[in-house]
Protein backbone atom coordinates (compact mmCIF):
# COMPACT_ATOMS: atom_id res chain seq x y z
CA UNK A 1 -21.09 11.76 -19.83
CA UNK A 2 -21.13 7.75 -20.50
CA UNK A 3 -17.43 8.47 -22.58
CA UNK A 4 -15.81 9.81 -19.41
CA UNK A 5 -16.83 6.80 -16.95
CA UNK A 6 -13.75 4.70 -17.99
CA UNK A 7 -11.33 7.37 -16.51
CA UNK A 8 -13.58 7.71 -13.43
CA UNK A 9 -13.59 4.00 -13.11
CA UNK A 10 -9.67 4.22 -13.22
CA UNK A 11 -9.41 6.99 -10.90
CA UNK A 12 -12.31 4.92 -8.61
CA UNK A 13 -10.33 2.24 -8.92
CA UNK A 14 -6.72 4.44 -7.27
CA UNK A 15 -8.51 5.74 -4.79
CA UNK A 16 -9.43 2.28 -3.60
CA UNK A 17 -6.09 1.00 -4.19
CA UNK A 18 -4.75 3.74 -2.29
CA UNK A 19 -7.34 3.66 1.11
CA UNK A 20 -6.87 0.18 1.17
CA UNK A 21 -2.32 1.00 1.23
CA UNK A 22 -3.19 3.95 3.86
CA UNK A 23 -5.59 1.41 5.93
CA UNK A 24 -2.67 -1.07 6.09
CA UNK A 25 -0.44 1.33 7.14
CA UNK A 26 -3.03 2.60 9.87
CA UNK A 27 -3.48 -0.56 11.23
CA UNK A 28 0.47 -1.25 11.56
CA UNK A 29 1.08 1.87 13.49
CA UNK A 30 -2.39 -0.04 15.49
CA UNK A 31 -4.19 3.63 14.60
CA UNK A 32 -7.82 1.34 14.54
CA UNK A 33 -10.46 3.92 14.20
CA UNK A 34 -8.30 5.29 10.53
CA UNK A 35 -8.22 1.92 9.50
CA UNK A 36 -11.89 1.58 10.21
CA UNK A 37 -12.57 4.78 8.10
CA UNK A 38 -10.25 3.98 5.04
CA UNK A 39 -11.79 0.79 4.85
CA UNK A 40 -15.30 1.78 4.84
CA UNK A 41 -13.92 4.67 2.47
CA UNK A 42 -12.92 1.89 0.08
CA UNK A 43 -16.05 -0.06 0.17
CA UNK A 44 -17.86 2.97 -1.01
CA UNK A 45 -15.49 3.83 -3.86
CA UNK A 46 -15.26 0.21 -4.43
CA UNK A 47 -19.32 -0.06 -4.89
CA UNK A 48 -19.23 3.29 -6.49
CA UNK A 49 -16.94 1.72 -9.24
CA UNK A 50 -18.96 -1.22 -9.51
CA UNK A 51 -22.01 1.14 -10.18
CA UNK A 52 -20.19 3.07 -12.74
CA UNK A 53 -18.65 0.25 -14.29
CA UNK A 54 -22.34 -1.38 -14.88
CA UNK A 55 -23.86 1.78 -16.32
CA UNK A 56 -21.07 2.00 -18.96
CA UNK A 57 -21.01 -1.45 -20.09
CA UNK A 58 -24.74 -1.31 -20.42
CA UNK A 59 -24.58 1.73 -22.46
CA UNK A 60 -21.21 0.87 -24.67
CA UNK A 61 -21.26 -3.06 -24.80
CA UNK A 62 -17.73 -4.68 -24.61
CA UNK A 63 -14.35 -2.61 -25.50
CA UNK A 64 -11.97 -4.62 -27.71
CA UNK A 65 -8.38 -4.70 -26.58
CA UNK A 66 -6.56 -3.31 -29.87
CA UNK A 67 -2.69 -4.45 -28.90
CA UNK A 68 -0.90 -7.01 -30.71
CA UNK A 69 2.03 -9.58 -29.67
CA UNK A 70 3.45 -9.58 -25.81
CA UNK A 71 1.30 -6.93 -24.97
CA UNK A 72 -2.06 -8.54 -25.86
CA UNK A 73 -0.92 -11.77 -24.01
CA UNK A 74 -0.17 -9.66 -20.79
CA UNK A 75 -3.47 -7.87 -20.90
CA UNK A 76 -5.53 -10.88 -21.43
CA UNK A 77 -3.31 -12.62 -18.52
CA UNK A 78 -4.13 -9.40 -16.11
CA UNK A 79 -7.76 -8.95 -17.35
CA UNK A 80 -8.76 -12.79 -16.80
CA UNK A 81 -6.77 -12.88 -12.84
CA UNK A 82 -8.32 -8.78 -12.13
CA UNK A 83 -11.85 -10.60 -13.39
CA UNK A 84 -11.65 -13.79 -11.28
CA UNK A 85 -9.89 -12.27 -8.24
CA UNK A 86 -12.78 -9.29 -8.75
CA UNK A 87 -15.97 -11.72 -8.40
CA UNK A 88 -14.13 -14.01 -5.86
CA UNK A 89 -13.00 -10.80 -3.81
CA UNK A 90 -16.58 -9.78 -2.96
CA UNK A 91 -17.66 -12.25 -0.49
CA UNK A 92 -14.27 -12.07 1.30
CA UNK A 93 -14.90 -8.20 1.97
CA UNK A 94 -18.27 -8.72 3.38
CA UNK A 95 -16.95 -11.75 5.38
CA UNK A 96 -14.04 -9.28 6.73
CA UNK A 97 -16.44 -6.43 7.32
CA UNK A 98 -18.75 -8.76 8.85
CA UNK A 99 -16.24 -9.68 11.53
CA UNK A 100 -14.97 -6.70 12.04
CA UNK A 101 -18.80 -5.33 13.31
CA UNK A 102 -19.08 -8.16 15.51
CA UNK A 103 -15.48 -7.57 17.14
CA UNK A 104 -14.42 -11.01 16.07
CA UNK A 105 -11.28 -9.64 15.39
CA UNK A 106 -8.79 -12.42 15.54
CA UNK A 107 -10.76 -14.43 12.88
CA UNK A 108 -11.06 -10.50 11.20
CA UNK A 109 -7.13 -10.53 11.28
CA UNK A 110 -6.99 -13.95 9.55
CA UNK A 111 -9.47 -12.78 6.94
CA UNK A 112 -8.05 -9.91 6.41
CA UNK A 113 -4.64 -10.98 5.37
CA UNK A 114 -6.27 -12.77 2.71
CA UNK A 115 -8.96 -10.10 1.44
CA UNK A 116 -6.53 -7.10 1.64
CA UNK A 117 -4.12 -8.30 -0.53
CA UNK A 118 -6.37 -9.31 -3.25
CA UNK A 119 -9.06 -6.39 -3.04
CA UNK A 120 -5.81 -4.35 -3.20
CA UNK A 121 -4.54 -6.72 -6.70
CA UNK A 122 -8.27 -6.13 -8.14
CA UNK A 123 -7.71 -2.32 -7.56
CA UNK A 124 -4.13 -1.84 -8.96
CA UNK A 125 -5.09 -4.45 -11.86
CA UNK A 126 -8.43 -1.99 -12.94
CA UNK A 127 -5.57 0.91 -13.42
CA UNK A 128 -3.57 -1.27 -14.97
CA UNK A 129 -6.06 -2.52 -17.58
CA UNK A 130 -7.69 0.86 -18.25
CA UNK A 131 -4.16 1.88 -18.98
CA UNK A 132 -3.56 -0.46 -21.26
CA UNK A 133 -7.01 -0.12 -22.95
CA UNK A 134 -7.59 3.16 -23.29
């Protein structure tokens, strides 16, 4: 069970990516209500990853990145950026959502155009780096 949570993390980690492309297009075409639900839809697969994540890396410890030369440079490079945008991303989300439920939603526009964008980075990045890991 524990082996297979990297993949599911990785295919967590699409799905977000992919809500979060559909909500921007939603909200372009001004289609609010599936925006709403493709961004609550990637807050739960977000948290879901985060669970997952934490229940493998308490089980297996940390993975060792095996790549030499250019490679190894451009992993560390995308796993230290995906790591700091991930932490930093969190309070941004809540700060969106927050707005959002309390139809502030010029100040929710602002936010957003920050927040998407990197939520959407952290997503593509944990694809990326399971890629490259496993």
């Amino acid at each position: 069970m524990i082996a297979h949570l990297p993949r599911v993390n990785a295919l967590l980690n699409l799905s977000s990516a992919l809500l979060l492309g559909l909500g921007f297009m939603w909200i372009k075409r001004r289609k609010v209500e599936l925006l709403r639900a493709c961004m609550v839809a990637a807050l739960v697969v977000s948290s879901a990853f985060l669970v997952s994540y934490l229940v493998y890396h308490a089980h297996v410890g940390h993975v060792h990145y095996q790549g030499q030369g250019l490679a190894r440079s451009l992993y560390f490079f995308i796993l230290t950026t995906h790591t700091i945008l991930a932490v930093a991303i969190v309070p941004f989300v809540f700060r969106t959502l927050y707005l959002a439920v309390k139809c502030r939603y010029e100040d929710h526009r602002r936010w957003a155009r920050w927040t998407l964008p990197i939520w959407f980075y952290v997503s593509v990045t944990g694809v990326v780096i399971y890629e490259m890991l496993y």
